[in-house]
Each structure stands twice: as C-alpha cells, then as structure tokens.
N, C-alpha and C. Protein backbone atom coordinates (compact mmCIF):
# COMPACT_ATOMS: atom_id res chain seq x y z
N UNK A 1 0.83 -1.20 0.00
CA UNK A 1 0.00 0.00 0.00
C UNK A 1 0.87 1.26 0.00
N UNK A 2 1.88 1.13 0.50
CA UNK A 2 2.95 2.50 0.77
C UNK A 2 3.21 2.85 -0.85
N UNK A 3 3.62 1.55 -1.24
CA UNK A 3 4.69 1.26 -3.06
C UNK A 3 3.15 2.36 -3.44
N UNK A 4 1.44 2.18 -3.46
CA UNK A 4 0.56 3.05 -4.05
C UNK A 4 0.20 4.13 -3.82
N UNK A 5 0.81 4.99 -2.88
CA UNK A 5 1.32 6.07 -2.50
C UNK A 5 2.11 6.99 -2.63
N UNK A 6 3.13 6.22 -3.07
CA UNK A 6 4.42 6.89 -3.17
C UNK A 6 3.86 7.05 -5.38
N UNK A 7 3.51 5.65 -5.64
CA UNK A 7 2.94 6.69 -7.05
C UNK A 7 2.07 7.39 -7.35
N UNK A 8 1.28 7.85 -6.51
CA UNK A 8 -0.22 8.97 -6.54
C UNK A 8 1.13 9.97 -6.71
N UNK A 9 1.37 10.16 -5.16
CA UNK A 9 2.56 11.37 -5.22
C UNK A 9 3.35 11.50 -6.23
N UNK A 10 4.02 10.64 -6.56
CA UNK A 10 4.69 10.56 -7.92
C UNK A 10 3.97 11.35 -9.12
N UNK A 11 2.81 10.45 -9.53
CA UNK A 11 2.31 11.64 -10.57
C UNK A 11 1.75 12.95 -10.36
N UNK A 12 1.18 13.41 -9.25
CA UNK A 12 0.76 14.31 -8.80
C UNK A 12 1.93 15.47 -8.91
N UNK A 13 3.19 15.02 -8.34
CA UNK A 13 3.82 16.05 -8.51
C UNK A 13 4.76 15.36 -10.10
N UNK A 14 4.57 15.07 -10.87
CA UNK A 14 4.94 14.86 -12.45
C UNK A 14 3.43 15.32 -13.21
N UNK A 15 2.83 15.54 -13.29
CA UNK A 15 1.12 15.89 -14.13
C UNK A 15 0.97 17.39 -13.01
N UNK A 16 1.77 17.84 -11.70
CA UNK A 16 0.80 18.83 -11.32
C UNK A 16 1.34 20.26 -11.77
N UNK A 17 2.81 20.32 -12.81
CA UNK A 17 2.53 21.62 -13.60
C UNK A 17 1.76 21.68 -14.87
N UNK A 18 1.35 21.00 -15.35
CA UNK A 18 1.13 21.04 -16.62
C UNK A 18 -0.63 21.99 -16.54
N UNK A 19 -0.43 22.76 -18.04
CA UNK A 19 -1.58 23.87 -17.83
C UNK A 19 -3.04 23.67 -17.28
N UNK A 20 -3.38 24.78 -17.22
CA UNK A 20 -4.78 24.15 -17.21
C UNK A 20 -5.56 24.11 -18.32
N UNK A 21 -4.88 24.87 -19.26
CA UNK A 21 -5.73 24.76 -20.68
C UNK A 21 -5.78 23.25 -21.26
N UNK A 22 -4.87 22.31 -20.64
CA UNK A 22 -4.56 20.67 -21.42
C UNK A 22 -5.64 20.02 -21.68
N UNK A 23 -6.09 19.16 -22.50
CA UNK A 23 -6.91 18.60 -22.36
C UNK A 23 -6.86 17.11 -22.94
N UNK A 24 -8.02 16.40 -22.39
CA UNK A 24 -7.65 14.95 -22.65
C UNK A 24 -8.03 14.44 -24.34
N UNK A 25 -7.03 13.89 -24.85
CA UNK A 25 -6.74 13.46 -26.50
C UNK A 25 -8.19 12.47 -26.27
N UNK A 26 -9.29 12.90 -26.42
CA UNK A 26 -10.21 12.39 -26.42
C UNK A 26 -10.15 11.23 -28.01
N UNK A 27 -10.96 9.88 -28.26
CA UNK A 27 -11.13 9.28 -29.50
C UNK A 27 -12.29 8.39 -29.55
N UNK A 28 -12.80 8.16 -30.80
CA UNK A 28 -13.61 7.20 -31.47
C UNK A 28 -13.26 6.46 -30.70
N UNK A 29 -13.98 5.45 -30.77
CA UNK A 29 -14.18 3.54 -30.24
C UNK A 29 -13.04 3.41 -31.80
N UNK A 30 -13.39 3.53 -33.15
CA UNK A 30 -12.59 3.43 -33.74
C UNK A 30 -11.28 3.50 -34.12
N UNK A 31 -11.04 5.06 -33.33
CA UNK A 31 -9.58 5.12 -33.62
C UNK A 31 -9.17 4.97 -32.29
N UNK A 32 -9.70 4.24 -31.43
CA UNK A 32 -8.63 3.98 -30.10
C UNK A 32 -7.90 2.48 -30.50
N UNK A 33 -9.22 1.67 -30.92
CA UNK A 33 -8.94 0.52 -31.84
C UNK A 33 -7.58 0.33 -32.92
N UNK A 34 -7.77 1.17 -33.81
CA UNK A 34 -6.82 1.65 -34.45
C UNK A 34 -5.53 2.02 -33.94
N UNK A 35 -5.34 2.60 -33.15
CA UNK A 35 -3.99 3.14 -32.52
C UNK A 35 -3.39 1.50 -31.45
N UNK A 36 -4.34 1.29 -30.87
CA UNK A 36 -4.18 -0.41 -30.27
C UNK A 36 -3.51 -1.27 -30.88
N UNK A 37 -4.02 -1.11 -32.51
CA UNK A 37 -3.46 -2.30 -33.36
C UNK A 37 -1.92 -1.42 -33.91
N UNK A 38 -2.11 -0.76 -33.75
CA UNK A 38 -0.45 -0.14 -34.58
C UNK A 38 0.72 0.50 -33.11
N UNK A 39 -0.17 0.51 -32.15
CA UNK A 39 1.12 0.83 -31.28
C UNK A 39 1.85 -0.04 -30.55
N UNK A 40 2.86 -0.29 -30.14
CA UNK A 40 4.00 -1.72 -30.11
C UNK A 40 3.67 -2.06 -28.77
N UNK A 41 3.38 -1.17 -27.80
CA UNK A 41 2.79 -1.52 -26.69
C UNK A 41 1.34 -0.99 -26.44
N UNK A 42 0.51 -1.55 -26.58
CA UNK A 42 -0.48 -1.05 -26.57
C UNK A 42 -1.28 -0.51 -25.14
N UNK A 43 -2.41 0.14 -25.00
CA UNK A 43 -2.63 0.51 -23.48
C UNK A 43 -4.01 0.48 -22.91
N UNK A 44 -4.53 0.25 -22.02
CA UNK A 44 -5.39 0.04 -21.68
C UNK A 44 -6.30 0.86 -21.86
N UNK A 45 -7.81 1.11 -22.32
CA UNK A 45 -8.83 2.16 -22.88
C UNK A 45 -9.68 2.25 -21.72
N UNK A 46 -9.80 3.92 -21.23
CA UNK A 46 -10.63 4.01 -20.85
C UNK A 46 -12.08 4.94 -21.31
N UNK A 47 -13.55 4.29 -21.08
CA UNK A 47 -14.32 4.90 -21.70
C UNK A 47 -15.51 5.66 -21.47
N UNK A 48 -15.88 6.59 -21.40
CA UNK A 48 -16.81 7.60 -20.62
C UNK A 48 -17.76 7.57 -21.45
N UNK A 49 -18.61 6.86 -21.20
CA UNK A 49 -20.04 7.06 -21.47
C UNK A 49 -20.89 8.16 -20.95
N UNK A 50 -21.50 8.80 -22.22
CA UNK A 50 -21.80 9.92 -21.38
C UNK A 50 -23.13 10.08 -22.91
N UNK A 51 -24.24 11.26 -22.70
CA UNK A 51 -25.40 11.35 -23.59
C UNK A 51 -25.35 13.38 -23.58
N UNK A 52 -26.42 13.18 -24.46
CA UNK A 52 -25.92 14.73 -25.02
C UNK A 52 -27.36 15.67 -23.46
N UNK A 53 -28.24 14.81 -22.78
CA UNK A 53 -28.87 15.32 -22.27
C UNK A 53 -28.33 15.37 -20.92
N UNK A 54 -27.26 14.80 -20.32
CA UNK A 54 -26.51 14.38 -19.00
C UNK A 54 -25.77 15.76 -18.49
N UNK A 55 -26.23 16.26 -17.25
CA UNK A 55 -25.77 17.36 -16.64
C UNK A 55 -24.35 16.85 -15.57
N UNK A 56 -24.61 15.91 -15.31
CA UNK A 56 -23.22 15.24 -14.60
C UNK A 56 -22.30 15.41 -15.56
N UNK A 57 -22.68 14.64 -16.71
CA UNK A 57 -21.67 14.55 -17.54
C UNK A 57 -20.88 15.46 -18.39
N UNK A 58 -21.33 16.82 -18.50
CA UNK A 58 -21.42 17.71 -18.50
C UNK A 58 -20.29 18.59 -17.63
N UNK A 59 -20.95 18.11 -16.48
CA UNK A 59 -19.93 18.74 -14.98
C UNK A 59 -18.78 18.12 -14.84
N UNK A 60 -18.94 16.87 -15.39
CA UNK A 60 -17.38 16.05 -15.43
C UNK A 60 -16.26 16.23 -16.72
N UNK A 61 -16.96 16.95 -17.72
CA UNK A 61 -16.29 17.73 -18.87
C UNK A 61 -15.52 18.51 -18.50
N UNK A 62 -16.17 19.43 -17.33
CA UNK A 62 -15.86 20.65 -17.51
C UNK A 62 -14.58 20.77 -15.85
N UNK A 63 -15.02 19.77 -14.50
CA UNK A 63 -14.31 19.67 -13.73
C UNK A 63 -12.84 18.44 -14.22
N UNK A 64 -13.59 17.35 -13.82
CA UNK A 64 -12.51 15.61 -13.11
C UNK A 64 -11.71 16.17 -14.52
N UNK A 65 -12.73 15.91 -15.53
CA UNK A 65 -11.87 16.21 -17.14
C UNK A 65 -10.82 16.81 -17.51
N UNK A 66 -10.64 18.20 -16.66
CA UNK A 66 -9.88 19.47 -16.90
C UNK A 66 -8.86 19.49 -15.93
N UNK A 67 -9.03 18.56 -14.43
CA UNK A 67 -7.73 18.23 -13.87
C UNK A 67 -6.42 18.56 -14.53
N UNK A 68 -5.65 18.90 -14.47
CA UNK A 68 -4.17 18.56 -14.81
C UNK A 68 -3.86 17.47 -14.84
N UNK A 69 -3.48 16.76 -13.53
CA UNK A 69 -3.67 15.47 -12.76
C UNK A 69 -3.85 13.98 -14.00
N UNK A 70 -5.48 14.33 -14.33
CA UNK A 70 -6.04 13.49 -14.79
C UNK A 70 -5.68 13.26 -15.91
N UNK A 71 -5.22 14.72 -16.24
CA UNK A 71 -5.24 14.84 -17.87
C UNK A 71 -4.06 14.54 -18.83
N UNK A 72 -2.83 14.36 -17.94
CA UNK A 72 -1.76 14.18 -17.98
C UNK A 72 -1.51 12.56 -18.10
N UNK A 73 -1.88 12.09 -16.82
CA UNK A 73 -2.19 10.71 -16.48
C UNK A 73 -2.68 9.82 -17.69
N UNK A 74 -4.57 10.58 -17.52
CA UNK A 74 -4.83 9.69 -19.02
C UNK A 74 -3.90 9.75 -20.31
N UNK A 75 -3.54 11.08 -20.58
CA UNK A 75 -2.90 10.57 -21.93
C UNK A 75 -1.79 10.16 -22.13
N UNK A 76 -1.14 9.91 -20.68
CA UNK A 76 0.19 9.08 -21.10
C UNK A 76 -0.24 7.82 -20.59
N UNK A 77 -1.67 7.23 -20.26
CA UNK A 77 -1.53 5.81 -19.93
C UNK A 77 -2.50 5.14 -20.25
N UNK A 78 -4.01 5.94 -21.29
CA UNK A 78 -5.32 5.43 -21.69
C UNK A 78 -4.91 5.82 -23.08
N UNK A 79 -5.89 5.01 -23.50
CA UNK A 79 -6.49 5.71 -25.12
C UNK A 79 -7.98 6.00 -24.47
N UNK A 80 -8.15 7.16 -24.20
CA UNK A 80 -9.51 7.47 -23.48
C UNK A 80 -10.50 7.75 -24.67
N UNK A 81 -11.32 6.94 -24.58
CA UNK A 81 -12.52 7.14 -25.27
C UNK A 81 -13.87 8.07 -25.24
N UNK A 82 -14.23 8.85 -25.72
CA UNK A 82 -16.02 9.80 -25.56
C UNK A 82 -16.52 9.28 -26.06
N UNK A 83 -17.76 8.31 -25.48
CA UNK A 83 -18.84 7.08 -26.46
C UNK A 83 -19.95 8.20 -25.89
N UNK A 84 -20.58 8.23 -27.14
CA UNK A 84 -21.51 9.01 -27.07
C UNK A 84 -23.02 7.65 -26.95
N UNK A 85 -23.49 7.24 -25.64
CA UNK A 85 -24.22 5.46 -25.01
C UNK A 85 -25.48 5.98 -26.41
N UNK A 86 -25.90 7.27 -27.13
CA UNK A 86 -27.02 7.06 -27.77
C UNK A 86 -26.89 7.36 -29.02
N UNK A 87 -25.49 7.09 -29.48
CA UNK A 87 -25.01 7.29 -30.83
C UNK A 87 -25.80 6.69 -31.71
N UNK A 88 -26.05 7.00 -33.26
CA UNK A 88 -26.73 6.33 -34.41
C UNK A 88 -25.60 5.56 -35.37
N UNK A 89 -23.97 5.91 -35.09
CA UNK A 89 -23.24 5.59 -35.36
C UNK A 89 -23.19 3.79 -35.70
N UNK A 90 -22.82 3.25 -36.64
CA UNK A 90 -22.37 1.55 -36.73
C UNK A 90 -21.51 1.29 -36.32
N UNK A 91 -21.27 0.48 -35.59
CA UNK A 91 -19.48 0.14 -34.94
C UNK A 91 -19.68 -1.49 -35.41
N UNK A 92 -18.37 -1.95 -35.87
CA UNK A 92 -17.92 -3.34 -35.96
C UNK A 92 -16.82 -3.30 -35.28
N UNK A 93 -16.94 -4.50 -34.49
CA UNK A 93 -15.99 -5.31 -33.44
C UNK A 93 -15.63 -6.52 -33.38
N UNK A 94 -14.77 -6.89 -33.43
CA UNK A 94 -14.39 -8.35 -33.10
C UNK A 94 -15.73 -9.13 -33.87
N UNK A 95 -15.64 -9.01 -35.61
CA UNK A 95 -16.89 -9.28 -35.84
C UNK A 95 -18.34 -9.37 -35.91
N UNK A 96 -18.53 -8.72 -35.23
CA UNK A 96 -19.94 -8.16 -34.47
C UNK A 96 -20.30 -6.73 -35.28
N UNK A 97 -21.54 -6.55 -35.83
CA UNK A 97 -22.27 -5.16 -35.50
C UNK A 97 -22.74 -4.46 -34.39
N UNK A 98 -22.71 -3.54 -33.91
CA UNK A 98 -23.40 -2.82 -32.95
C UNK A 98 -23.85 -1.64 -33.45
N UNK A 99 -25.24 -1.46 -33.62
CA UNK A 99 -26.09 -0.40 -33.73
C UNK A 99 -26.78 0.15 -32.95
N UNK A 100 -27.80 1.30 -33.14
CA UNK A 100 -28.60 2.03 -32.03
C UNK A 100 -29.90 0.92 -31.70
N UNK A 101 -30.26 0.88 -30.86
CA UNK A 101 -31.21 0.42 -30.47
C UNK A 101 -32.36 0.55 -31.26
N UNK A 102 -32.74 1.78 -31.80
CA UNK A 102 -33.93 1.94 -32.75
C UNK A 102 -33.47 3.28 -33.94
N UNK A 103 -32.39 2.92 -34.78
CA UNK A 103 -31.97 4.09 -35.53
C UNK A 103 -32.79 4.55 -36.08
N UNK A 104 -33.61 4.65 -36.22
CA UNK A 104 -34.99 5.54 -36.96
C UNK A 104 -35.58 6.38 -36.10
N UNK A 105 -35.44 6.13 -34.78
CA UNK A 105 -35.51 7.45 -33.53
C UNK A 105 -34.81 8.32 -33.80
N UNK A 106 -35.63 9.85 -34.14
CA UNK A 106 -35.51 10.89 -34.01
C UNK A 106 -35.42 11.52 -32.65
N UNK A 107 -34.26 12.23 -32.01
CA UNK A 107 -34.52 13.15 -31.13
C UNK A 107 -35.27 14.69 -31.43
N UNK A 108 -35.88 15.04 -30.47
CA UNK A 108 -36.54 16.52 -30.88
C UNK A 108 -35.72 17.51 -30.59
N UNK A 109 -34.47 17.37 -29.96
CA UNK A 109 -33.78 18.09 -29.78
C UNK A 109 -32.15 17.44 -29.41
N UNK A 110 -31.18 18.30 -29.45
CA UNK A 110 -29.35 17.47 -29.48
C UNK A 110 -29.40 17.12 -27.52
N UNK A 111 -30.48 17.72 -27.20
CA UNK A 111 -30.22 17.36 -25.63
C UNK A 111 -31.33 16.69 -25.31
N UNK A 112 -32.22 16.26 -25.97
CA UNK A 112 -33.51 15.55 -25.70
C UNK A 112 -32.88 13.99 -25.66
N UNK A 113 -33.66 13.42 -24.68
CA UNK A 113 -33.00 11.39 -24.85
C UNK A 113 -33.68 11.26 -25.56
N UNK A 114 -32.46 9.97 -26.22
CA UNK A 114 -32.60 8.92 -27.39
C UNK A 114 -32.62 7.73 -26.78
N UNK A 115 -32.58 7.06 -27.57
CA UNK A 115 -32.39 5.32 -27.63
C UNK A 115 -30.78 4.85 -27.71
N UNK A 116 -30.51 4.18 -26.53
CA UNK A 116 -29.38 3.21 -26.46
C UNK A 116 -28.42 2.61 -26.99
N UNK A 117 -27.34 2.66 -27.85
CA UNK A 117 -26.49 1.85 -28.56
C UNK A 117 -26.02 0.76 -27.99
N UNK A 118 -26.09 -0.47 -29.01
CA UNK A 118 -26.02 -1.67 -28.97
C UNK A 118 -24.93 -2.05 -27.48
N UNK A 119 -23.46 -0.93 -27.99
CA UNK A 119 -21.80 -1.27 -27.65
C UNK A 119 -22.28 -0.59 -26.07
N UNK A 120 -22.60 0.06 -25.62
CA UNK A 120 -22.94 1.02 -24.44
C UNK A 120 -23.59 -0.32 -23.78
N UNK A 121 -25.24 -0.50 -23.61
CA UNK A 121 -25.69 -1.47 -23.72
C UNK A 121 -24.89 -2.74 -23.18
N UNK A 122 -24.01 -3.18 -24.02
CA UNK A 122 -23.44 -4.39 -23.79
C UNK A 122 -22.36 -3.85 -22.66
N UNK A 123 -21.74 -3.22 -22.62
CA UNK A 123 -20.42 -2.94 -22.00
C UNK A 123 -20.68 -2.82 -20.59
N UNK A 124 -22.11 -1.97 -20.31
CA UNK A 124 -22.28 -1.67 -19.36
C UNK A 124 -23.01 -2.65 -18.41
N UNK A 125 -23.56 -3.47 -19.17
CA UNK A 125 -24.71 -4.88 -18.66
C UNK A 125 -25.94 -4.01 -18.60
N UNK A 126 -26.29 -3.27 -18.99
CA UNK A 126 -27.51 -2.77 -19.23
C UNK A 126 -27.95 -1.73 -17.79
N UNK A 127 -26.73 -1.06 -17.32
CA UNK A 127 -27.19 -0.31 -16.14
C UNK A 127 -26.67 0.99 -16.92
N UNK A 128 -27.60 1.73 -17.30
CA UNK A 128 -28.05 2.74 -17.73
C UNK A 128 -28.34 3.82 -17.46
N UNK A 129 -27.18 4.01 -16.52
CA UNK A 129 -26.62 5.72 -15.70
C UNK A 129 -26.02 6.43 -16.15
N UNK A 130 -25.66 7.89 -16.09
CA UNK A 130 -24.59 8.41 -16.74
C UNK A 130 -24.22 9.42 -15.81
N UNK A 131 -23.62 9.90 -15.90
CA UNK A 131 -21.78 9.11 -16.49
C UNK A 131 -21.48 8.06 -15.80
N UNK A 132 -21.35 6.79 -16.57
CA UNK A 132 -20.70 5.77 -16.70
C UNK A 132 -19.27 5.29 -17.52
N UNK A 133 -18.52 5.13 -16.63
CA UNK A 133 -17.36 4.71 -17.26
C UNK A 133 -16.91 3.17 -17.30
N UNK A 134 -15.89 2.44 -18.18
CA UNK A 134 -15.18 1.03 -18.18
C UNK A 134 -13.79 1.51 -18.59
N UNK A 135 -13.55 0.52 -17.64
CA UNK A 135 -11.63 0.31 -18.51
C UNK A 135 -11.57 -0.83 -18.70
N UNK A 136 -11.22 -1.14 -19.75
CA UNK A 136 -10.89 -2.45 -20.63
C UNK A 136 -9.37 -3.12 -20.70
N UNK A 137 -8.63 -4.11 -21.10
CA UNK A 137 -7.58 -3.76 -21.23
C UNK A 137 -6.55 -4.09 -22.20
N UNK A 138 -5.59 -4.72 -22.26
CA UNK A 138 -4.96 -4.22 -23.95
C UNK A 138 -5.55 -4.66 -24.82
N UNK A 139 -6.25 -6.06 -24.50
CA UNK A 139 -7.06 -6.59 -25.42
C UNK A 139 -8.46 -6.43 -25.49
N UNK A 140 -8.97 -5.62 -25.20
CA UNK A 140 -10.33 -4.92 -24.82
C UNK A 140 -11.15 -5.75 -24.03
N UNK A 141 -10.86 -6.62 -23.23
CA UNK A 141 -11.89 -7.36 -22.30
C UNK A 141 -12.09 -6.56 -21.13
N UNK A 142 -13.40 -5.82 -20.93
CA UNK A 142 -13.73 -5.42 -19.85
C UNK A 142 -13.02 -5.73 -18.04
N UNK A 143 -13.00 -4.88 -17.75
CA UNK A 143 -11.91 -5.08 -16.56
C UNK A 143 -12.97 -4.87 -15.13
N UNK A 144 -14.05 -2.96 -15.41
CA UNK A 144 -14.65 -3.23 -14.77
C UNK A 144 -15.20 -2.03 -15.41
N UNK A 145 -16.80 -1.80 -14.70
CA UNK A 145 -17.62 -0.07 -15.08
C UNK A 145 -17.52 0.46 -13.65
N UNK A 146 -17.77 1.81 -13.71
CA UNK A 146 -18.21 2.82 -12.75
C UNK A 146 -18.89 3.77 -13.14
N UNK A 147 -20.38 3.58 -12.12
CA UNK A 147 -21.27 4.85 -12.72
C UNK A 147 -21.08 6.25 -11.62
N UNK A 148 -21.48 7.25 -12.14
CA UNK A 148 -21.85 8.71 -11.67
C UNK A 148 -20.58 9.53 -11.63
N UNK A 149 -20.74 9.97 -11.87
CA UNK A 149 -19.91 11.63 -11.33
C UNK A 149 -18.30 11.65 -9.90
N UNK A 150 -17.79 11.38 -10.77
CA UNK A 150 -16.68 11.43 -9.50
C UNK A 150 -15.35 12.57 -9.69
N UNK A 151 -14.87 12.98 -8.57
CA UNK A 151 -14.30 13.97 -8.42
C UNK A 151 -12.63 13.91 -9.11
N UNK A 152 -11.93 14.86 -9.23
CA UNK A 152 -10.69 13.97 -9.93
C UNK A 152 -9.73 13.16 -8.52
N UNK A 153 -9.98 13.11 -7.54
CA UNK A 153 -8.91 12.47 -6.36
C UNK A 153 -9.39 10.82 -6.85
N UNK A 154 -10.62 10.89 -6.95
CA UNK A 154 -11.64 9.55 -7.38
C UNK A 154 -11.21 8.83 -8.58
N UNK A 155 -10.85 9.76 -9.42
CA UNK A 155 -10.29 9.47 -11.37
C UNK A 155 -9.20 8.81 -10.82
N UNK A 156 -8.38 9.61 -10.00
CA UNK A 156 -6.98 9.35 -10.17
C UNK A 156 -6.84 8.05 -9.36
N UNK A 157 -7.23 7.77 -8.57
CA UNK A 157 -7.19 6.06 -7.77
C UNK A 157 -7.71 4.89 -8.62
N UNK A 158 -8.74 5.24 -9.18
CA UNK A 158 -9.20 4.23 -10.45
C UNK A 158 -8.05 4.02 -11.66
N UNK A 159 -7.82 5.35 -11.81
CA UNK A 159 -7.03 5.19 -13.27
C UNK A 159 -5.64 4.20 -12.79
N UNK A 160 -4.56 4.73 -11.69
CA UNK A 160 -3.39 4.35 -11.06
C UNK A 160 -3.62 2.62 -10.90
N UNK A 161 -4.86 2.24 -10.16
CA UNK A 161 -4.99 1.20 -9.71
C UNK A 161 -5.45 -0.04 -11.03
N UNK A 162 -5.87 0.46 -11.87
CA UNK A 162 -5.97 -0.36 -12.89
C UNK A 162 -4.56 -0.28 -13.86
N UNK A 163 -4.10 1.08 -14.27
CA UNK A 163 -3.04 1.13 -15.04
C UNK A 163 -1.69 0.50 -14.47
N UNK A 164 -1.83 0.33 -13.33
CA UNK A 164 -0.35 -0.45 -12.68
C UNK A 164 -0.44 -1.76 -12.28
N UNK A 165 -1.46 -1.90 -12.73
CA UNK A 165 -2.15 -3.74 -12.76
C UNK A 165 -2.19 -3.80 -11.28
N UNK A 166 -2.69 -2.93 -10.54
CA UNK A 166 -2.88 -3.45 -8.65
C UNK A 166 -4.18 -4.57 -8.54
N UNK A 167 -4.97 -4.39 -9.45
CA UNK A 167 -6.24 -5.03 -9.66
C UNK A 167 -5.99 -6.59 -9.52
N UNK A 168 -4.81 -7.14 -10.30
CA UNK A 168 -4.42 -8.21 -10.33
C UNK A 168 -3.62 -8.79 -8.90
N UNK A 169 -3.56 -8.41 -8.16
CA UNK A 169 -3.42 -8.19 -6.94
C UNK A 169 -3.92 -8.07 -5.91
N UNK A 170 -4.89 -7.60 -5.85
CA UNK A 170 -5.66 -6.71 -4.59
C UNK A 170 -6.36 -8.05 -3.84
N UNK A 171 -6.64 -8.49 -4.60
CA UNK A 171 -7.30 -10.18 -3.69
C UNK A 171 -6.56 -10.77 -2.52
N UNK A 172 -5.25 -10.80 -3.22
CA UNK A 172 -3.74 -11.05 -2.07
C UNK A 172 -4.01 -10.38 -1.11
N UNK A 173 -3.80 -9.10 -1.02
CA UNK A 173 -4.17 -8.62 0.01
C UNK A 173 -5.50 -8.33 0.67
N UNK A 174 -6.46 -8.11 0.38
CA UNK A 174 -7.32 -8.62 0.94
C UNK A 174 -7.72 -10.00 1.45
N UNK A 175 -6.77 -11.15 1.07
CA UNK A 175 -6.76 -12.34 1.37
C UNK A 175 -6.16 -12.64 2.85
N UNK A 176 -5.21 -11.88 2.74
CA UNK A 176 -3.88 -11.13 3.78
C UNK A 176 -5.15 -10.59 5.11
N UNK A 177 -5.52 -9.44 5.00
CA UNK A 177 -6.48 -8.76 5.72
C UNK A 177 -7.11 -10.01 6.65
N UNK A 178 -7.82 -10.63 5.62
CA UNK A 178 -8.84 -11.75 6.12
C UNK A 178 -8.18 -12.25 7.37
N UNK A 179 -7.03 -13.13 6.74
CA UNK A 179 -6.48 -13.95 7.51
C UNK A 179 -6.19 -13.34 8.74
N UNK A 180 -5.41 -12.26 8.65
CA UNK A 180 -4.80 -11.47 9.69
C UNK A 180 -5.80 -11.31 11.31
N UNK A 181 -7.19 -11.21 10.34
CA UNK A 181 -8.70 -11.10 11.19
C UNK A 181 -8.60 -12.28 12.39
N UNK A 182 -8.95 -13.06 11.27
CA UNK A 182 -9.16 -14.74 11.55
C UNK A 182 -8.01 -15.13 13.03
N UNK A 183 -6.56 -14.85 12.46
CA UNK A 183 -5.79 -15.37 13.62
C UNK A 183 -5.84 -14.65 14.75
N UNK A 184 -6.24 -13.04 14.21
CA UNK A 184 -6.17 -11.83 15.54
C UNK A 184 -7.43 -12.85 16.29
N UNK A 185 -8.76 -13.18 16.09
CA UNK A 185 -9.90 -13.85 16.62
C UNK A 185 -10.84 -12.48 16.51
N UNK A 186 -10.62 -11.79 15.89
CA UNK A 186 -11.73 -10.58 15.05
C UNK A 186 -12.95 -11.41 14.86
C-alpha cells in the first residue's frame, strides 16, 4: 500500500505543472482501436459514457476532465474514449455489428433522450446511468464499469490502480487482511 502512495505522489507532482488549458486526447471507439493495433505496446482504454442530455456529464467535462492530474495521467496511460451510449453511429468489433437500439428514432432536440447503442448497452450490462465509465484492457476485455460523477482524487485512484495492474493483486491482500482477522480472533 505504501509502493501506491508513493505513485499517486509521484504523478501528482509529475502531471501537477502542466496547464490548465490541457486537455484529454479524447477518440472514437474506432480510432482507439486503431492506434491499439499499430502501437507496439499497446494501453489500456478508458471509456466515458456519457449522452448529449446528462448534466453530470457535462460537470465532469468541464471539472474531473480538466484536472491537470487526470489529464496528464490519461494521456500518457489510456487511449480514453467519448462514447456518445445514444449514438446512431455503426461500430464493428471483433466481428460483431453494434447499432442504435432503434436508428430511426428521431430526437426533438441534441439534448432531448434517445435510444441506447447496442456497444454502451453491452459494455455496461444494461445499467443505464450516466456518467458511466469502463476500462478495458490491452485486449479490450472489460476489466470493470463505474457509474456517476466522481471527483478527480476519485479518477486518479481508479485510473493508477488499474493502469499499474494493482487489480491483479488486490485479492492477495485482501486475502492477507482476512487472515490477519481470523488469527487476531476478530
């Protein structure tokens, strides 16, 4: 736990001059794909689901988004994705189509709700909050989601803890914990 400390601090003070004008190299589902297949090490995607009527999401544009911190972080360690969950857009994947739920739905307005895309939908298991995020990983298998609005101290423990593979780990120690219980007679 110390070793995940000492790298918060680490990037915090490496990401905490950088401007505030920076912003995150936002991409397609397509071209994160794309950059995956042509870069020699490829990196784990993370993806913000978010809809054109979402006021959180919105607030997380304009705050967690605009971090330094975050913004630094993500783009030296995501291919961060903006999935727009009610796109009319076609995506092919790993063979698969994914379309809108009902592409012939008209919105009455760019902030009025729509209907669901297929890839959103699937990714998310059908919990249908926003802002919702997943990080996937080099090979795009879902790792895990998180819904609502979180602050950037919140971004930055998610992002660190998946990007340094602690995830693959954390059982150990919590396994550790257990035991520790067990012999104390907790």
């Amino acid at each position: 736990m110390k070793n995940l400390f000492f790298v918060i601090l680490l990037v915090i003070l490496a990401f905490g001059s950088h401007s505030q004008t920076a912003s995150i190299n936002w991409l397609t589902w397509d071209q994160a794909i794309t950059k995956s297949k042509i870069d020699s090490i490829p990196k784990k995607m993370f993806i913000d689901f978010y809809t054109g009527w979402c006021g959180w999401c919105k607030r997380m544009d304009a705050t967690t988004f605009k971090d330094p911190n975050v913004v630094g972080y993500m783009n030296a360690n995501f291919y961060a994705v903006k999935f727009d969950a009610e796109t009319l857009d076609t995506i092919l994947f790993n063979g698969s189509t994914f379309i809108n739920s009902d592409p012939n739905f008209k919105k009455q307005t760019p902030n009025s709700r729509g209907k669901v895309h297929q890839m959103a939908y699937g990714i998310l298991d059908g919990k249908l909050s926003y802002p919702s995020y997943a990080i996937l990983d080099e090979n795009q298998a879902r790792l895990v989601t998180y819904q609502g609005a979180k602050p950037a101290d919140q971004i930055m423990g998610i992002l660190l803890f998946f990007e340094t593979d602690q995830y693959k780990y954390y059982h150990n120690y919590l396994y550790g914990q257990w035991n520790k219980q067990i012999s104390e007679g907790k």
